[in-house]
C-alpha atoms as a PDB file:
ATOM      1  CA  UNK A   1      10.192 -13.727  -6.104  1.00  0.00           C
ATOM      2  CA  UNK A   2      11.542 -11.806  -3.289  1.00  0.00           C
ATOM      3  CA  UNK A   3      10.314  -8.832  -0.965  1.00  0.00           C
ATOM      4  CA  UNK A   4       8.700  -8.733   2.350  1.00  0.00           C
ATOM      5  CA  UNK A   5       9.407  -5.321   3.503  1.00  0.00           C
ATOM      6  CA  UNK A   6       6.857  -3.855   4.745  1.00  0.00           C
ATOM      7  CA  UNK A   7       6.768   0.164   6.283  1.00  0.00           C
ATOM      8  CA  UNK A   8       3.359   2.539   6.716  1.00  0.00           C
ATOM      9  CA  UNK A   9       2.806   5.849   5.721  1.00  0.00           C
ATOM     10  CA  UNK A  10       0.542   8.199   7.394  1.00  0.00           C
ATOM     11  CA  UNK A  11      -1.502  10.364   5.076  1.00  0.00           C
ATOM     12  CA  UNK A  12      -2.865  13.071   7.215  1.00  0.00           C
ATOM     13  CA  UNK A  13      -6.623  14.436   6.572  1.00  0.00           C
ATOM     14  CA  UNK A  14      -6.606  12.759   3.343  1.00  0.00           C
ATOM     15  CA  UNK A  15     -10.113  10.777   2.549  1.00  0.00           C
ATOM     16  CA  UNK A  16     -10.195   7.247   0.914  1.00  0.00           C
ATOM     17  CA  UNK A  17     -10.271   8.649  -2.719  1.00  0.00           C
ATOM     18  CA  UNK A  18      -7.209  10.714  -2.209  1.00  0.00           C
ATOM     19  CA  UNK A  19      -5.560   8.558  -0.409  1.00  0.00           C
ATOM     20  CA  UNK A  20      -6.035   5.478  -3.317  1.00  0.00           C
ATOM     21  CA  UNK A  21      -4.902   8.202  -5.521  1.00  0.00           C
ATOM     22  CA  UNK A  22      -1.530   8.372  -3.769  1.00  0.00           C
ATOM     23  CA  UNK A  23      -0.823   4.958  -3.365  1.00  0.00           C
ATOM     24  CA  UNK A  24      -1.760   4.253  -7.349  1.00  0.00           C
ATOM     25  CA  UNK A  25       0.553   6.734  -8.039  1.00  0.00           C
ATOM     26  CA  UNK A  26       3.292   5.490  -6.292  1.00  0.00           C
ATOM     27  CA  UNK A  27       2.575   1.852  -7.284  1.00  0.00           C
ATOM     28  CA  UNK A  28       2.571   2.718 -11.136  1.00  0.00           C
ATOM     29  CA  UNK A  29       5.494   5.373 -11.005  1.00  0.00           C
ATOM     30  CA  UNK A  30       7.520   2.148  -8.918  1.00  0.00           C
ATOM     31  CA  UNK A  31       6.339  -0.622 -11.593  1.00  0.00           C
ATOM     32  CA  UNK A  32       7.534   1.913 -14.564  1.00  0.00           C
ATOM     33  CA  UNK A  33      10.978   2.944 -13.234  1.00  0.00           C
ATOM     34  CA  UNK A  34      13.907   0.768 -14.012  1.00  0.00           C
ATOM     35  CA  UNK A  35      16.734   0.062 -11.629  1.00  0.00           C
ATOM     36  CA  UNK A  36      19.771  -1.193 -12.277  1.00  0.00           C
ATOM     37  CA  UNK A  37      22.456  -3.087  -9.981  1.00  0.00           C
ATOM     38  CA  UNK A  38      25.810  -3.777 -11.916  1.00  0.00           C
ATOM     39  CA  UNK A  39      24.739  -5.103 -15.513  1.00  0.00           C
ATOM     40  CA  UNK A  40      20.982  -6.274 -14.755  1.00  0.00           C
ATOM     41  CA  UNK A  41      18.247  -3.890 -15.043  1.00  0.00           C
ATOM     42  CA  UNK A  42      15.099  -4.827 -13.554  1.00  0.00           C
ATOM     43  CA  UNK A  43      11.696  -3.452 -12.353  1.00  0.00           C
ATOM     44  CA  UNK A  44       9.924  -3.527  -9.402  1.00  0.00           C
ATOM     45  CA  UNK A  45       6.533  -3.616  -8.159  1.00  0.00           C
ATOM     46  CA  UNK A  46       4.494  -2.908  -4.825  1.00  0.00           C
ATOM     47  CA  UNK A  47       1.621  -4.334  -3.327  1.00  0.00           C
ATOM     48  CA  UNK A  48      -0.473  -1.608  -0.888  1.00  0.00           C
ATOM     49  CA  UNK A  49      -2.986  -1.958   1.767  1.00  0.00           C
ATOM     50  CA  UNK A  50      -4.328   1.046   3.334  1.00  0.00           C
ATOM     51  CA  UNK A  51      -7.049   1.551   5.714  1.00  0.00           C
ATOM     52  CA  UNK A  52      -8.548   5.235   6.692  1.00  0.00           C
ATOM     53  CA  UNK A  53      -9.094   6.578  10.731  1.00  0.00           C
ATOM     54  CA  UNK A  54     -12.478   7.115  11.118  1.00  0.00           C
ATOM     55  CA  UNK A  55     -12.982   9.160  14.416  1.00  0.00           C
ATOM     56  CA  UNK A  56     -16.872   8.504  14.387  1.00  0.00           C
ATOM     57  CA  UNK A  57     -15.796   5.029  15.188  1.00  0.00           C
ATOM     58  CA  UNK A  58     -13.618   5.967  17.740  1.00  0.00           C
ATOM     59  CA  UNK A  59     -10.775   3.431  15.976  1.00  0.00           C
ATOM     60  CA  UNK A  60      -7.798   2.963  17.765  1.00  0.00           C
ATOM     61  CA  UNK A  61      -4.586   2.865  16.040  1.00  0.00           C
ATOM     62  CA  UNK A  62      -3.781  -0.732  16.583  1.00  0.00           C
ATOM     63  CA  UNK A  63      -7.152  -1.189  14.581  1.00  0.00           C
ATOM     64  CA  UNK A  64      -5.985   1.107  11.650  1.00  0.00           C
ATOM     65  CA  UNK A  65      -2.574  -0.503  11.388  1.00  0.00           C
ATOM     66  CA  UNK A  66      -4.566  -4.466  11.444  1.00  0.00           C
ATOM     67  CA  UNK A  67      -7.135  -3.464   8.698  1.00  0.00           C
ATOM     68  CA  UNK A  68      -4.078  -1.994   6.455  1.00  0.00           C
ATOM     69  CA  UNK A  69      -2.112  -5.180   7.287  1.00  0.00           C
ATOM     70  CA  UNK A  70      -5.296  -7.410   5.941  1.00  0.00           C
ATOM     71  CA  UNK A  71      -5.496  -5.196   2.876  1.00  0.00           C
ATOM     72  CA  UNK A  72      -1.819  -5.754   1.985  1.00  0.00           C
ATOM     73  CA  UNK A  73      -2.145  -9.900   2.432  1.00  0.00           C
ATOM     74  CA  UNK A  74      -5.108  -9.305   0.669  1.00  0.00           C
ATOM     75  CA  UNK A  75      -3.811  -7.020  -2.600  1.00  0.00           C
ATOM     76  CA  UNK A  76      -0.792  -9.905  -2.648  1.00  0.00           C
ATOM     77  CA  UNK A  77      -3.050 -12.784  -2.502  1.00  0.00           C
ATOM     78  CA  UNK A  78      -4.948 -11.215  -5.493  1.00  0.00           C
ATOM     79  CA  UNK A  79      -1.615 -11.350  -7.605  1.00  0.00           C
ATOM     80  CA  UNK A  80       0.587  -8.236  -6.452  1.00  0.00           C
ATOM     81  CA  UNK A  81       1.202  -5.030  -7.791  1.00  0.00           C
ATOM     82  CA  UNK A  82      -2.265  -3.537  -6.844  1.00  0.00           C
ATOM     83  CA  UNK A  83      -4.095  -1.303  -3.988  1.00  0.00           C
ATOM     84  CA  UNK A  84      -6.324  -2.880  -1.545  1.00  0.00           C
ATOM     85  CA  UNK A  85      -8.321  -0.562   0.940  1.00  0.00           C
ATOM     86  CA  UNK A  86     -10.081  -2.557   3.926  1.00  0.00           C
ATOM     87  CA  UNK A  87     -12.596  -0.274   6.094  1.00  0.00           C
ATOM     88  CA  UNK A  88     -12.621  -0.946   9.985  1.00  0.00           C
END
C-alpha cells in the first residue's frame, strides 16, 4: 500500500453533478489503465474528495480546500478508490 500524494484541481463554474462526473471519470479511466515499470505491470487507483464554492455562503477558500481535504480522508477511510463530496 503506498500513495499519499495529494494535488487539487479547480473546476471552474462546474456544479456538484458535473463536477462528480469528472472526478468518476478520472477515477475509473486511472483504475482501468495499466502501467508498467520494467517487467511488472500494475494498476492504480485514486481516492477523491471534492467540495464546491458556494458564493451565497460567502466561503472562503481555506474553507473549500478543508471540506475537500475531509472528503478525501473520508472516501479513503471508506476503502479507496471512490469519490467523496463534503458541502461547507
Amino acid at each position: 500500500d503506498t500513495g499519499g500524494e495529494e494535488f487539487a484541481v479547480i473546476l471552474p463554474n462546474s456544479s456538484k453533478q458535473q463536477t462528480r462526473v469528472v472526478c468518476e471519470r478520472f477515477r475509473k479511466l486511472t483504475a482501468n489503465e495499466k502501467f508498467e515499470h520494467g517487467l511488472v505491470q500494475f494498476n492504480l487507483t485514486v481516492s477523491i474528495g471534492f467540495s464546491i464554492f458556494d458564493n451565497s455562503k460567502r466561503s472562503s477558500p481555506e474553507a473549500l480546500i478543508a471540506a475537500a481535504d475531509q472528503a478525501l480522508y473520508k472516501a479513503k477511510g471508506k476503502g479507496k478508490n471512490r469519490v467523496v463530496q463534503k458541502s461547507i
